[in-house]
C-alpha atoms as a PDB file:
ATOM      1  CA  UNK A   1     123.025  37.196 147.762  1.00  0.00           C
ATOM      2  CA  UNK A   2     126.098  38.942 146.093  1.00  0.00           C
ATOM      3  CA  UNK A   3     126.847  38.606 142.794  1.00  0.00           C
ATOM      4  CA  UNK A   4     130.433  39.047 141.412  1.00  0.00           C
ATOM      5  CA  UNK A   5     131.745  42.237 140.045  1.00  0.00           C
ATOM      6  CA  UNK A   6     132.835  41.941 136.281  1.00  0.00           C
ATOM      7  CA  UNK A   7     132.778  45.931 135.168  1.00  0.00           C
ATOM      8  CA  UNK A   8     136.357  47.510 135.176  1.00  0.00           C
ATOM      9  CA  UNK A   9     134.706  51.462 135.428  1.00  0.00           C
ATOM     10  CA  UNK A  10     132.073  50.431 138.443  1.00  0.00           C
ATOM     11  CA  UNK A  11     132.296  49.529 142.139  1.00  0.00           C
ATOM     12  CA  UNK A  12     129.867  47.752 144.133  1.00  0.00           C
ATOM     13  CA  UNK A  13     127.765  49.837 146.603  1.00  0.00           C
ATOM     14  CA  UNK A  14     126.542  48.636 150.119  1.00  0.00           C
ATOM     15  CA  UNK A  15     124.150  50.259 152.836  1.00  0.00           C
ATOM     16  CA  UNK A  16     124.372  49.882 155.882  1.00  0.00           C
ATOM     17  CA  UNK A  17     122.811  51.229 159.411  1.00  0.00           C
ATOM     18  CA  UNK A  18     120.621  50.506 161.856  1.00  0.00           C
ATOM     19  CA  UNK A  19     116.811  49.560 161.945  1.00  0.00           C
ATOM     20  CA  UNK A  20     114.835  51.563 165.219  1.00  0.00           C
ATOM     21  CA  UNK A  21     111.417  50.331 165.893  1.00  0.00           C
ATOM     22  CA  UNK A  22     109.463  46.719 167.108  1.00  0.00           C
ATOM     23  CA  UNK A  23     110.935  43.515 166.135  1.00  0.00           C
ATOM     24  CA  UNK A  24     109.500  41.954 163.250  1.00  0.00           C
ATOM     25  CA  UNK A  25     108.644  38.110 163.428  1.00  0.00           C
ATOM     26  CA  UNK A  26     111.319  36.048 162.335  1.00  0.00           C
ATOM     27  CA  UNK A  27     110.303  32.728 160.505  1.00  0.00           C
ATOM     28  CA  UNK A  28     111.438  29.772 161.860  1.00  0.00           C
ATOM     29  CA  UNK A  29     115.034  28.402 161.051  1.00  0.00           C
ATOM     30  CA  UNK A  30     115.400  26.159 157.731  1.00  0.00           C
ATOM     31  CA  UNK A  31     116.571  22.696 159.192  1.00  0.00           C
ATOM     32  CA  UNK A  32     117.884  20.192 156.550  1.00  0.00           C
ATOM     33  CA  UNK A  33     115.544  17.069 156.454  1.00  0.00           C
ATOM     34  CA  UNK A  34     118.629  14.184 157.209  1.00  0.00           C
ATOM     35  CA  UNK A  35     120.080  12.936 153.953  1.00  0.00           C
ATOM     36  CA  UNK A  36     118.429   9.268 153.246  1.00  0.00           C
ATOM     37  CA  UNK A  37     121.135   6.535 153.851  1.00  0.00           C
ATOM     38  CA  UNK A  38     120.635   3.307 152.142  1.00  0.00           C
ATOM     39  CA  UNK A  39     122.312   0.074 152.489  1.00  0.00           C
ATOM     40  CA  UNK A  40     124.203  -1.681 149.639  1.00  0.00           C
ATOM     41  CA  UNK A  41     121.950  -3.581 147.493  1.00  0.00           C
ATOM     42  CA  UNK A  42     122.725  -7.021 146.085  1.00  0.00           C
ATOM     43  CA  UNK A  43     125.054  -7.151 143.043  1.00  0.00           C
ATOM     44  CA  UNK A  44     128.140  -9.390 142.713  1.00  0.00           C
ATOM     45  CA  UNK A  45     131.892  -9.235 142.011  1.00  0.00           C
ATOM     46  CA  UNK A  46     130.831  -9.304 137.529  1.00  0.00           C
ATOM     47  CA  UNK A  47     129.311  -5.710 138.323  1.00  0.00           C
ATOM     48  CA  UNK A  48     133.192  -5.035 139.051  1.00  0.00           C
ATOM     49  CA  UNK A  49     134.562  -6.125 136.278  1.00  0.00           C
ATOM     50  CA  UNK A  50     131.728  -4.111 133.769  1.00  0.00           C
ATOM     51  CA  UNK A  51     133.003  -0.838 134.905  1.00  0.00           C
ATOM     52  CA  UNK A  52     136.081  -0.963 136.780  1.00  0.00           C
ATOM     53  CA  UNK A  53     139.341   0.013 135.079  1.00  0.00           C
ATOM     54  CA  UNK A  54     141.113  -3.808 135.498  1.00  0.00           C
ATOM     55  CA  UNK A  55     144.155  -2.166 137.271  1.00  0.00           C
ATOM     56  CA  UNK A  56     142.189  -1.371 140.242  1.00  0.00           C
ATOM     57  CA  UNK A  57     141.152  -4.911 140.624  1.00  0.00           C
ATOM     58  CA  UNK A  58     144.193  -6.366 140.993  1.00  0.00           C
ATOM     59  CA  UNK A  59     145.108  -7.404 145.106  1.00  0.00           C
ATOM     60  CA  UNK A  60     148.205  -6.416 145.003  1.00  0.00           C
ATOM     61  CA  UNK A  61     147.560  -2.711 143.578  1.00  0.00           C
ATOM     62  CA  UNK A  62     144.592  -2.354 146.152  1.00  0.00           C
ATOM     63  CA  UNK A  63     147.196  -3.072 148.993  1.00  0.00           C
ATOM     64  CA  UNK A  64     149.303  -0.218 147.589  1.00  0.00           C
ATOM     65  CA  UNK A  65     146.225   2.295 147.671  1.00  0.00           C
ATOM     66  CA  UNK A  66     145.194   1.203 151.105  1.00  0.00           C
ATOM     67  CA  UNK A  67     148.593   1.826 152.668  1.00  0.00           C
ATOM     68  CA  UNK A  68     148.548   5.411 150.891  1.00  0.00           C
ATOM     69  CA  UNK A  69     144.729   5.803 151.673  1.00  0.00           C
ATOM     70  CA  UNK A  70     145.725   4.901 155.740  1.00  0.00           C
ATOM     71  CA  UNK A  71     148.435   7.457 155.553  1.00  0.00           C
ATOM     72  CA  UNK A  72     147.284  10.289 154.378  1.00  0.00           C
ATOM     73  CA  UNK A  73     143.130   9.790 154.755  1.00  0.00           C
ATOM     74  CA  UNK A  74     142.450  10.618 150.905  1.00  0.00           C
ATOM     75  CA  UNK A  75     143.839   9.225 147.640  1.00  0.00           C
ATOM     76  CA  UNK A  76     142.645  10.360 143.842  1.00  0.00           C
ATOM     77  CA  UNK A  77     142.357   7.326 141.842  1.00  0.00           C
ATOM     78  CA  UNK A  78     142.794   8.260 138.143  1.00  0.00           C
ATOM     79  CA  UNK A  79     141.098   6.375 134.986  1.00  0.00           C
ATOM     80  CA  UNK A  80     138.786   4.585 137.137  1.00  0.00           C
ATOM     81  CA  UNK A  81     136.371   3.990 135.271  1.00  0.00           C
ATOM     82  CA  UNK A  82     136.824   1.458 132.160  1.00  0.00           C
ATOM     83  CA  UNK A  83     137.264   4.412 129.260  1.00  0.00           C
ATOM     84  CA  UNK A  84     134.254   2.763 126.972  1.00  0.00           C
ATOM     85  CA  UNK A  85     131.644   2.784 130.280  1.00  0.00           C
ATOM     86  CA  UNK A  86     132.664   6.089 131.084  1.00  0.00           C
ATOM     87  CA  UNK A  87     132.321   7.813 127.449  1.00  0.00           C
ATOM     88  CA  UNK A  88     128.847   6.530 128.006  1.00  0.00           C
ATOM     89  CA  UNK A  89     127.781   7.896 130.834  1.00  0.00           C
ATOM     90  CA  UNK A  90     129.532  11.245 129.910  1.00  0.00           C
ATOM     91  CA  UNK A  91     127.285  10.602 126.249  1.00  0.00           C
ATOM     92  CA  UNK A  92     124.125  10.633 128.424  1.00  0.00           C
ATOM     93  CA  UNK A  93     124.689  13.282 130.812  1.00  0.00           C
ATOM     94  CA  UNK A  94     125.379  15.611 127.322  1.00  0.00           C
ATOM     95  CA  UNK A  95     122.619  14.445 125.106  1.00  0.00           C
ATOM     96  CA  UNK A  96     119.816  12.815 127.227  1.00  0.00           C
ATOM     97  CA  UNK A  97     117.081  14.789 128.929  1.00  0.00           C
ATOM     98  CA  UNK A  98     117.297  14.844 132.372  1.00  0.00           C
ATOM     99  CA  UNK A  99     115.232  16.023 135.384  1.00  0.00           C
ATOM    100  CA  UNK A 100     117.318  18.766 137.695  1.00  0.00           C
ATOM    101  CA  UNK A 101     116.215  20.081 140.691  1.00  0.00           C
ATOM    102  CA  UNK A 102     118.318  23.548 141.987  1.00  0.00           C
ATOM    103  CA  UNK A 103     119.212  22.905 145.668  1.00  0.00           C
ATOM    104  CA  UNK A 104     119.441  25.815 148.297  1.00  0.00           C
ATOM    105  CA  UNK A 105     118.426  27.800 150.722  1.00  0.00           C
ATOM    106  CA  UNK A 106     121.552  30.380 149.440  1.00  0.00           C
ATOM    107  CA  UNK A 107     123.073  30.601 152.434  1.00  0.00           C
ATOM    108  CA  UNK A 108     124.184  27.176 152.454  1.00  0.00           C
ATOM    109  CA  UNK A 109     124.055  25.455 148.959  1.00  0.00           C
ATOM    110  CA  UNK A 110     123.111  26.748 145.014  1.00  0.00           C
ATOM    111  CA  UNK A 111     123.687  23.611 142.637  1.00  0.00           C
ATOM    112  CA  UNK A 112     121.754  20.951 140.365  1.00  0.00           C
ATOM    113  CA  UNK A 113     120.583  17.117 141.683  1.00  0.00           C
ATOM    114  CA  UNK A 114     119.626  14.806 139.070  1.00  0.00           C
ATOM    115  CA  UNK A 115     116.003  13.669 140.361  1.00  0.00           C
ATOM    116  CA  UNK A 116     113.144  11.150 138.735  1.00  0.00           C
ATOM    117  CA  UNK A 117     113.757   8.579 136.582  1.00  0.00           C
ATOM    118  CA  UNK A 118     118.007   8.740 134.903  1.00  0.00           C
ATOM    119  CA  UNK A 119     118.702   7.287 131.589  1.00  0.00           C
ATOM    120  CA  UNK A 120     119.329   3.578 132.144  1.00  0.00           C
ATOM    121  CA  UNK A 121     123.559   4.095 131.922  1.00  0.00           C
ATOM    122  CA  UNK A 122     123.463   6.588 134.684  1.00  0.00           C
ATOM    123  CA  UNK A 123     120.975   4.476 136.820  1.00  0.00           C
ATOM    124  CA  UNK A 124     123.243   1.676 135.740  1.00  0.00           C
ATOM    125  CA  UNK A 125     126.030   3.794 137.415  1.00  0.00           C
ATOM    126  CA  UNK A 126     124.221   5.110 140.174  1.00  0.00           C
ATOM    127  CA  UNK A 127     123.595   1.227 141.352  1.00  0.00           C
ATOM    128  CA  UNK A 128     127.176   0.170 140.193  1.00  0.00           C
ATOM    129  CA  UNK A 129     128.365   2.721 143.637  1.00  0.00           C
ATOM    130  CA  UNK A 130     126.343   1.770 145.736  1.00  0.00           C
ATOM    131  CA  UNK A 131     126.520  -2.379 145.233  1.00  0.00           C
ATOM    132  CA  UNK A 132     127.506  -4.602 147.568  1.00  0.00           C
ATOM    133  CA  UNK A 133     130.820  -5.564 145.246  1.00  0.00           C
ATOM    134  CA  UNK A 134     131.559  -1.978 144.985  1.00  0.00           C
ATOM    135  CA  UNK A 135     131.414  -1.605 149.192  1.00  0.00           C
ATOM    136  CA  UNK A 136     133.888  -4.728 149.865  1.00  0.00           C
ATOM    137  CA  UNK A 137     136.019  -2.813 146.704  1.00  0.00           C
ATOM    138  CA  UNK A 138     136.129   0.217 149.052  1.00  0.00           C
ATOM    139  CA  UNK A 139     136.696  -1.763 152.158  1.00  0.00           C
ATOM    140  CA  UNK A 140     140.164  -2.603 150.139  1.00  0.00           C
ATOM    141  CA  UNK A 141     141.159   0.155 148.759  1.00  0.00           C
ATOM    142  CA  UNK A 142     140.322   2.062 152.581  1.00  0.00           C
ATOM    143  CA  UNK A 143     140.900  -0.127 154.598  1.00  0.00           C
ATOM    144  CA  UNK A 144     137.296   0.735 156.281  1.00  0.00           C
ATOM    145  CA  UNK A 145     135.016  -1.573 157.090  1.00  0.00           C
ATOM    146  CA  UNK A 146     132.305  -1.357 154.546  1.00  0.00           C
ATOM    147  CA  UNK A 147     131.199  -4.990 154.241  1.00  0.00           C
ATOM    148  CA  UNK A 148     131.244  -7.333 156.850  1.00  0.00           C
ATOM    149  CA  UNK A 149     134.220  -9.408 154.659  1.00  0.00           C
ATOM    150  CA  UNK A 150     136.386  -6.866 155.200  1.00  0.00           C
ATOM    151  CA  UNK A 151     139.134  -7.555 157.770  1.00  0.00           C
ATOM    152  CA  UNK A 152     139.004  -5.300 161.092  1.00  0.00           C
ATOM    153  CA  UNK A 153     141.645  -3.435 161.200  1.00  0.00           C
ATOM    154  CA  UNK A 154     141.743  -1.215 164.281  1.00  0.00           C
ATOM    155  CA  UNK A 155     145.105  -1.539 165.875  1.00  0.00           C
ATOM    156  CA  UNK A 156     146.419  -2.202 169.087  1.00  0.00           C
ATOM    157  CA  UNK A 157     146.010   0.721 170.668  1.00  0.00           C
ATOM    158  CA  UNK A 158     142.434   0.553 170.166  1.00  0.00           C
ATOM    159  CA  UNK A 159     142.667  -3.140 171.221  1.00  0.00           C
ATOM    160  CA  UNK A 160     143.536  -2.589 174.220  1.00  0.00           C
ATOM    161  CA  UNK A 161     141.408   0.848 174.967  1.00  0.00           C
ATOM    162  CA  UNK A 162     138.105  -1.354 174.329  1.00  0.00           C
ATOM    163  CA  UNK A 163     139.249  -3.840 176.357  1.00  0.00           C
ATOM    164  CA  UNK A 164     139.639  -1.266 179.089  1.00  0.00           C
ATOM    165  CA  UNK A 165     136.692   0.128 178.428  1.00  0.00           C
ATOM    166  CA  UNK A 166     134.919  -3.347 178.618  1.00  0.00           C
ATOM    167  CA  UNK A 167     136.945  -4.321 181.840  1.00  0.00           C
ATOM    168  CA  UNK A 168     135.383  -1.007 183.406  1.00  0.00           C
ATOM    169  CA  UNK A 169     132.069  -1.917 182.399  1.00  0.00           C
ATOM    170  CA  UNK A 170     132.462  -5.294 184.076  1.00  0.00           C
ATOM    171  CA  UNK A 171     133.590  -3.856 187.230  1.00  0.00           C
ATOM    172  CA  UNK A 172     130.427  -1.676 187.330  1.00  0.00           C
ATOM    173  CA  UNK A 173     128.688  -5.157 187.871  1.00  0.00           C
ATOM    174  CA  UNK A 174     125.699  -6.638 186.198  1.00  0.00           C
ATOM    175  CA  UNK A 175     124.455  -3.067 184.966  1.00  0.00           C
ATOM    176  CA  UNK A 176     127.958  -2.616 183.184  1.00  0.00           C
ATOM    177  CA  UNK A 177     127.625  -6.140 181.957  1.00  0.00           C
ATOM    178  CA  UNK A 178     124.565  -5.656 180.115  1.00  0.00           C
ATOM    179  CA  UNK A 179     125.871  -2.255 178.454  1.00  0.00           C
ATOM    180  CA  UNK A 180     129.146  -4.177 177.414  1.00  0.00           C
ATOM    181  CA  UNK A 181     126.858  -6.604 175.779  1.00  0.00           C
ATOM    182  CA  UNK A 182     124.457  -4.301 174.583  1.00  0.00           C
ATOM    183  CA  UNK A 183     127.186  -2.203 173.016  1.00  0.00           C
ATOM    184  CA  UNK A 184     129.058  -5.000 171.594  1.00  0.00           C
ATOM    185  CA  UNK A 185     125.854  -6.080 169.889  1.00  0.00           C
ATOM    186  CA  UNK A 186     124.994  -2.502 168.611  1.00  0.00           C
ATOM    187  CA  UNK A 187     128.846  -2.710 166.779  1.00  0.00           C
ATOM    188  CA  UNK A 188     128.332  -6.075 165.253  1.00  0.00           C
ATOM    189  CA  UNK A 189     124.672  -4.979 163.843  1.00  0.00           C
ATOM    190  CA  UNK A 190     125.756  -1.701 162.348  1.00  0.00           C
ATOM    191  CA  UNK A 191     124.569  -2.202 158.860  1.00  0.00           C
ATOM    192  CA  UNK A 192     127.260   0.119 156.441  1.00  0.00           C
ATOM    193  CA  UNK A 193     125.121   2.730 154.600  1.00  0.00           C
ATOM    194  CA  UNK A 194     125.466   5.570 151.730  1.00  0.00           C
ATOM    195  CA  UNK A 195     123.972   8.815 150.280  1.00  0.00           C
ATOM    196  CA  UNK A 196     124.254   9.349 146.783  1.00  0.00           C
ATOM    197  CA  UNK A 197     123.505  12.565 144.951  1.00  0.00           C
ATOM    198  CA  UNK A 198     124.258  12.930 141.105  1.00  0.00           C
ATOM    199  CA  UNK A 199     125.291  16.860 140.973  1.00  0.00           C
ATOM    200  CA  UNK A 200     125.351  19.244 137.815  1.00  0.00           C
ATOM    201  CA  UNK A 201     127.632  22.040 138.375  1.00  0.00           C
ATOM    202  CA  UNK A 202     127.464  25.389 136.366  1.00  0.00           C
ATOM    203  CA  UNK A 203     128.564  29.157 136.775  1.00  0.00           C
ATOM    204  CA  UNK A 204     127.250  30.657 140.076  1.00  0.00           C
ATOM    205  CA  UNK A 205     127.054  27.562 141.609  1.00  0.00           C
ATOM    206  CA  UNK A 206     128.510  27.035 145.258  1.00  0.00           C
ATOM    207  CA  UNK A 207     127.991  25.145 148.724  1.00  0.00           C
ATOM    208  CA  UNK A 208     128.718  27.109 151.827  1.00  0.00           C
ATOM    209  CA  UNK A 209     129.948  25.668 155.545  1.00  0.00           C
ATOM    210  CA  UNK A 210     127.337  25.964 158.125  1.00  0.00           C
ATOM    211  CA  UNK A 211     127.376  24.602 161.491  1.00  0.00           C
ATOM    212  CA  UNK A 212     124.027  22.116 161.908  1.00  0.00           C
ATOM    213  CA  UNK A 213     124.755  19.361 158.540  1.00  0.00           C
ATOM    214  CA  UNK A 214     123.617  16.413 159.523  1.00  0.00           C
ATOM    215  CA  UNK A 215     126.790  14.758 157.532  1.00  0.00           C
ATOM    216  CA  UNK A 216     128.878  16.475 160.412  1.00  0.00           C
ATOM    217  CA  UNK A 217     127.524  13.850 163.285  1.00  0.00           C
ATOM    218  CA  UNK A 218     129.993  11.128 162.877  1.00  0.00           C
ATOM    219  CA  UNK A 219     132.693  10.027 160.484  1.00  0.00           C
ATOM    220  CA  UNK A 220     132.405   9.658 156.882  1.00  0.00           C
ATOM    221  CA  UNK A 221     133.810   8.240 153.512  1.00  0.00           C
ATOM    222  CA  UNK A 222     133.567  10.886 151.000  1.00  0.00           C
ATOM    223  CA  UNK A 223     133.572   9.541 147.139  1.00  0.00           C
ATOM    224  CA  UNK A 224     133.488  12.091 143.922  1.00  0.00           C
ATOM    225  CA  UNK A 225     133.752  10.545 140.471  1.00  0.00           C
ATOM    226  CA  UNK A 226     133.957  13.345 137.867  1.00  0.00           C
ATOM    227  CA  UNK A 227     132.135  13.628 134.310  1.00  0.00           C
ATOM    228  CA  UNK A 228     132.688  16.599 131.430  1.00  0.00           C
ATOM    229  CA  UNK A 229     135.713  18.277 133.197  1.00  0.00           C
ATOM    230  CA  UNK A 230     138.515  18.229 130.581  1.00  0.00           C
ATOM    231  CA  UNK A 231     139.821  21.662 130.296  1.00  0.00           C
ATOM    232  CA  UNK A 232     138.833  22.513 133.623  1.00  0.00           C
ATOM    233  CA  UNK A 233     140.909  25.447 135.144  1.00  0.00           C
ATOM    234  CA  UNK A 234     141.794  25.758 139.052  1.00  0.00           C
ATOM    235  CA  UNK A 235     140.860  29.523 138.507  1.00  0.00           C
ATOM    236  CA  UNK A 236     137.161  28.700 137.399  1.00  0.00           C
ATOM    237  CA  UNK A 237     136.344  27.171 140.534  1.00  0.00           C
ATOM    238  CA  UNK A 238     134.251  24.110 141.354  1.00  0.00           C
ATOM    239  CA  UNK A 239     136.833  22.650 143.635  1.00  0.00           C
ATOM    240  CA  UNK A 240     136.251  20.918 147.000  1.00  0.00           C
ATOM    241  CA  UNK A 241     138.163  22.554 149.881  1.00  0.00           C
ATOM    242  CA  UNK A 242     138.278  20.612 152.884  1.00  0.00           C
ATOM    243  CA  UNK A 243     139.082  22.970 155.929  1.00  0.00           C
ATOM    244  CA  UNK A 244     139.062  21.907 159.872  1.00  0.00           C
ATOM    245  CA  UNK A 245     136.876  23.575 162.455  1.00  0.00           C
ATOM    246  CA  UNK A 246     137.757  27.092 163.498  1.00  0.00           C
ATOM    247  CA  UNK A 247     140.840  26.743 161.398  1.00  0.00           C
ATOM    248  CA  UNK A 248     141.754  28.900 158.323  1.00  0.00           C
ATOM    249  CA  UNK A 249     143.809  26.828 156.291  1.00  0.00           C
ATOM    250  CA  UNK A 250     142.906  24.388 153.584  1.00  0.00           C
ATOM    251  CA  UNK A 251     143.376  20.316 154.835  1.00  0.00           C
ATOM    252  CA  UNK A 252     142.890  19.114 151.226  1.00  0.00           C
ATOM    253  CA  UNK A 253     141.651  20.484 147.708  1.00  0.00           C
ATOM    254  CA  UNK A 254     140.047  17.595 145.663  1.00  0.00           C
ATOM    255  CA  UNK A 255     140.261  19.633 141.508  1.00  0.00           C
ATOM    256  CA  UNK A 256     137.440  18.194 139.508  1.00  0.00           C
ATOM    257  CA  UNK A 257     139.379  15.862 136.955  1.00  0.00           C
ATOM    258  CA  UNK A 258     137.182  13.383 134.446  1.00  0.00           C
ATOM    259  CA  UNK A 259     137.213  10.080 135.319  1.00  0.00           C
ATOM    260  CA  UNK A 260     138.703  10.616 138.973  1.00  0.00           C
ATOM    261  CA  UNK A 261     137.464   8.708 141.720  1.00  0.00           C
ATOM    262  CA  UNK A 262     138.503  10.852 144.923  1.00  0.00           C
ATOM    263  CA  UNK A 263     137.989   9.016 147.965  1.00  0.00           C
ATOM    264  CA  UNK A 264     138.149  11.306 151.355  1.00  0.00           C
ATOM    265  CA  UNK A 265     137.819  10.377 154.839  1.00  0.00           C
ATOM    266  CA  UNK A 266     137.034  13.196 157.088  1.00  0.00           C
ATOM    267  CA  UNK A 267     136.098  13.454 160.907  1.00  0.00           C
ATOM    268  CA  UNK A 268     133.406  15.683 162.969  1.00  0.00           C
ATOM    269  CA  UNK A 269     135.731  18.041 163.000  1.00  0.00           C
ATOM    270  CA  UNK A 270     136.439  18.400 159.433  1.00  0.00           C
ATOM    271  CA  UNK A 271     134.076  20.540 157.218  1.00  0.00           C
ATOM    272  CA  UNK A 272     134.247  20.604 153.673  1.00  0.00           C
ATOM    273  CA  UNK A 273     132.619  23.515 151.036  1.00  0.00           C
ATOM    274  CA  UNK A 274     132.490  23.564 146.630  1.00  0.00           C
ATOM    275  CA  UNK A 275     134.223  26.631 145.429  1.00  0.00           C
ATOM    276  CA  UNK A 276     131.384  28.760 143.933  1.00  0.00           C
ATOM    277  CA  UNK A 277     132.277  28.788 139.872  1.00  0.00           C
ATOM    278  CA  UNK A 278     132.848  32.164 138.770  1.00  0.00           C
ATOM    279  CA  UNK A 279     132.711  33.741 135.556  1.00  0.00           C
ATOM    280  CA  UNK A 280     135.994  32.745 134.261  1.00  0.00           C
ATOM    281  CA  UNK A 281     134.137  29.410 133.636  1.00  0.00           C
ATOM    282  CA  UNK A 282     131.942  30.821 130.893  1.00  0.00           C
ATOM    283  CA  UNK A 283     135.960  31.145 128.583  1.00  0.00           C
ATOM    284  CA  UNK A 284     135.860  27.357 128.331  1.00  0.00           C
ATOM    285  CA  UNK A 285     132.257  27.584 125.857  1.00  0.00           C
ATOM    286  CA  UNK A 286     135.274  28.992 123.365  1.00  0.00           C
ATOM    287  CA  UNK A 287     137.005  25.581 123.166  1.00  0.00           C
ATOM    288  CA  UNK A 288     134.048  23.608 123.902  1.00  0.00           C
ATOM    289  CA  UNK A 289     130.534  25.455 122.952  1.00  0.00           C
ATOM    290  CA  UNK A 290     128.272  22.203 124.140  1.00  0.00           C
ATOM    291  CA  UNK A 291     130.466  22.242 128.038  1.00  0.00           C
ATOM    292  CA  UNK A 292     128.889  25.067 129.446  1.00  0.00           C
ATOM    293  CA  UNK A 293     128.608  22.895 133.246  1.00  0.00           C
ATOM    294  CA  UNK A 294     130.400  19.551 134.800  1.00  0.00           C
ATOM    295  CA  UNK A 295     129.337  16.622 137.015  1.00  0.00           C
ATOM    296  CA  UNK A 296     129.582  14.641 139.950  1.00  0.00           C
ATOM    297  CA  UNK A 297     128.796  11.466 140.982  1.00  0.00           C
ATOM    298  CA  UNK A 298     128.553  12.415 145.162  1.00  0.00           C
ATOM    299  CA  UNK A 299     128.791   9.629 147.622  1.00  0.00           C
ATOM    300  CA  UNK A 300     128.768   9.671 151.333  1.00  0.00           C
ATOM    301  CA  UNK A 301     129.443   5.947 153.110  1.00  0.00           C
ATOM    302  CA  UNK A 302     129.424   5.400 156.872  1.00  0.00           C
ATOM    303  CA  UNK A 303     130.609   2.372 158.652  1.00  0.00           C
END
């Protein structure tokens, strides 16, 4: 693991060369265990109106998101929080003691998940994004079909390639027939799910790209909502970068603002890494000497 460089009269040193003799015995590779994906749990439309900021309920203003979402796959949705929930949960996550477990292995991941029991405003918050008010909420904002009131909204094209598809299927005869029907069935069953991770973020932290994530499998909604980040430089890093695969240049940077919802939708193709936080971070104790870290509210929901 290489740590960063901060002396002005010293250089870093590296050997290198070549090890002659038997093999030793590697151990086996590190696999992920596959992130747990739960379906919404029952809460109504009130849960909406506790914590949302009121602008983002409004239909009309959730039509104007959805047409930006649709056009350019991500949208940053600023305030979203109502400002008196919020300063709570921001309260707790100062002042309230609070399990954290440091993720790795190194050579994919070094950050903080909230684990155990949370203070009842953060588990209030934690259930708030993943109710089933919050998932038809999404489904209008996206446009993706998060709750099974949401309208479908797969366009013609698509129209007619299923039907194609389906008219194959028939013509293979009663064999094609039953895999049309079993796959038709298998579409309207799909229960949406979500991941959630609450994330503390200090200096030295980082995620890296690597080529076996589970989350890489099938397309995704990605959701960050942002705590303790005011004053928060580009040059500290801590930012999501969104890159495509065997491509060098960024898709999308999502900058860690407080009280930002940032909403992403990303493909197999698309990878996605958090800057690692360097020591320029440490310069923002002088204006605020309790700040020393941020946090994320991390989301993951599949159709």
């Amino acid at each position: 693991q290489v740590s960063e460089v901060l002396s002005e009269d010293k250089c870093r040193l590296s050997v290198s060369g070549w090890f002659h003799g038997s093999s030793l015995e590697r151990p086996p590779r590190y696999l992920d265990p596959a992130p747990i994906r739960n379906p919404h749990i029952p809460r109504d439309h009130e849960i909406l109106y506790e914590w949302v900021n009121p602008a983002y309920l409004s239909f009309e203003y959730q039509s104007q998101i959805q047409d930006e979402f649709e056009d350019s796959s991500e949208i940053l949705l600023k305030d979203f929080l109502k400002e008196e929930r919020f300063g709570a949960v921001c309260a707790a996550l100062e002042t309230q003691s609070m399990d954290w477990e440091l993720l790795g292995p190194p050579n994919k991941r070094c950050y903080k998940k909230a684990k155990g029991e949370l203070p009842d405003v953060l588990s209030s918050c934690m259930d708030f994004l993943r109710s089933e008010a919050f998932f038809l909420l999404l489904s209008n904002l996206t446009g993706l079909k998060l709750h099974f009131l949401a309208p479908d909204n797969e366009d013609s094209d698509e129209g007619e390639g299923s039907s194609g598809d389906h008219a194959r299927s028939l013509a293979q005869g009663d064999g094609g027939v039953e895999q049309a029907g079993a796959a038709a069935r298998s579409q309207e069953d799909r229960v949406p799910t979500c991941t959630a991770e609450l994330r503390c973020w200090e200096h030295g932290h980082y995620t890296m790209i690597h080529d076996n994530g589970a989350e890489r499998q099938q397309f995704a909604l990605d959701l960050l909502l942002f705590c303790g980040c005011e004053d928060w430089e580009a040059e500290y890093g801590g930012f999501t970068s969104y890159i495509a695969k065997e491509e060098d240049e960024e898709l999308l940077t999502v900058y860690p603002e407080n009280n930002c919802l940032a909403l992403v939708y990303r493909d197999k193709e698309t990878m996605r890494f958090v800057k690692h936080i360097n020591h320029r971070s440490l310069q923002r104790d002088a204006n605020h000497p309790n700040h020393r870290r941020f946090w994320d509210f991390a989301f993951v929901y599949y159709e």
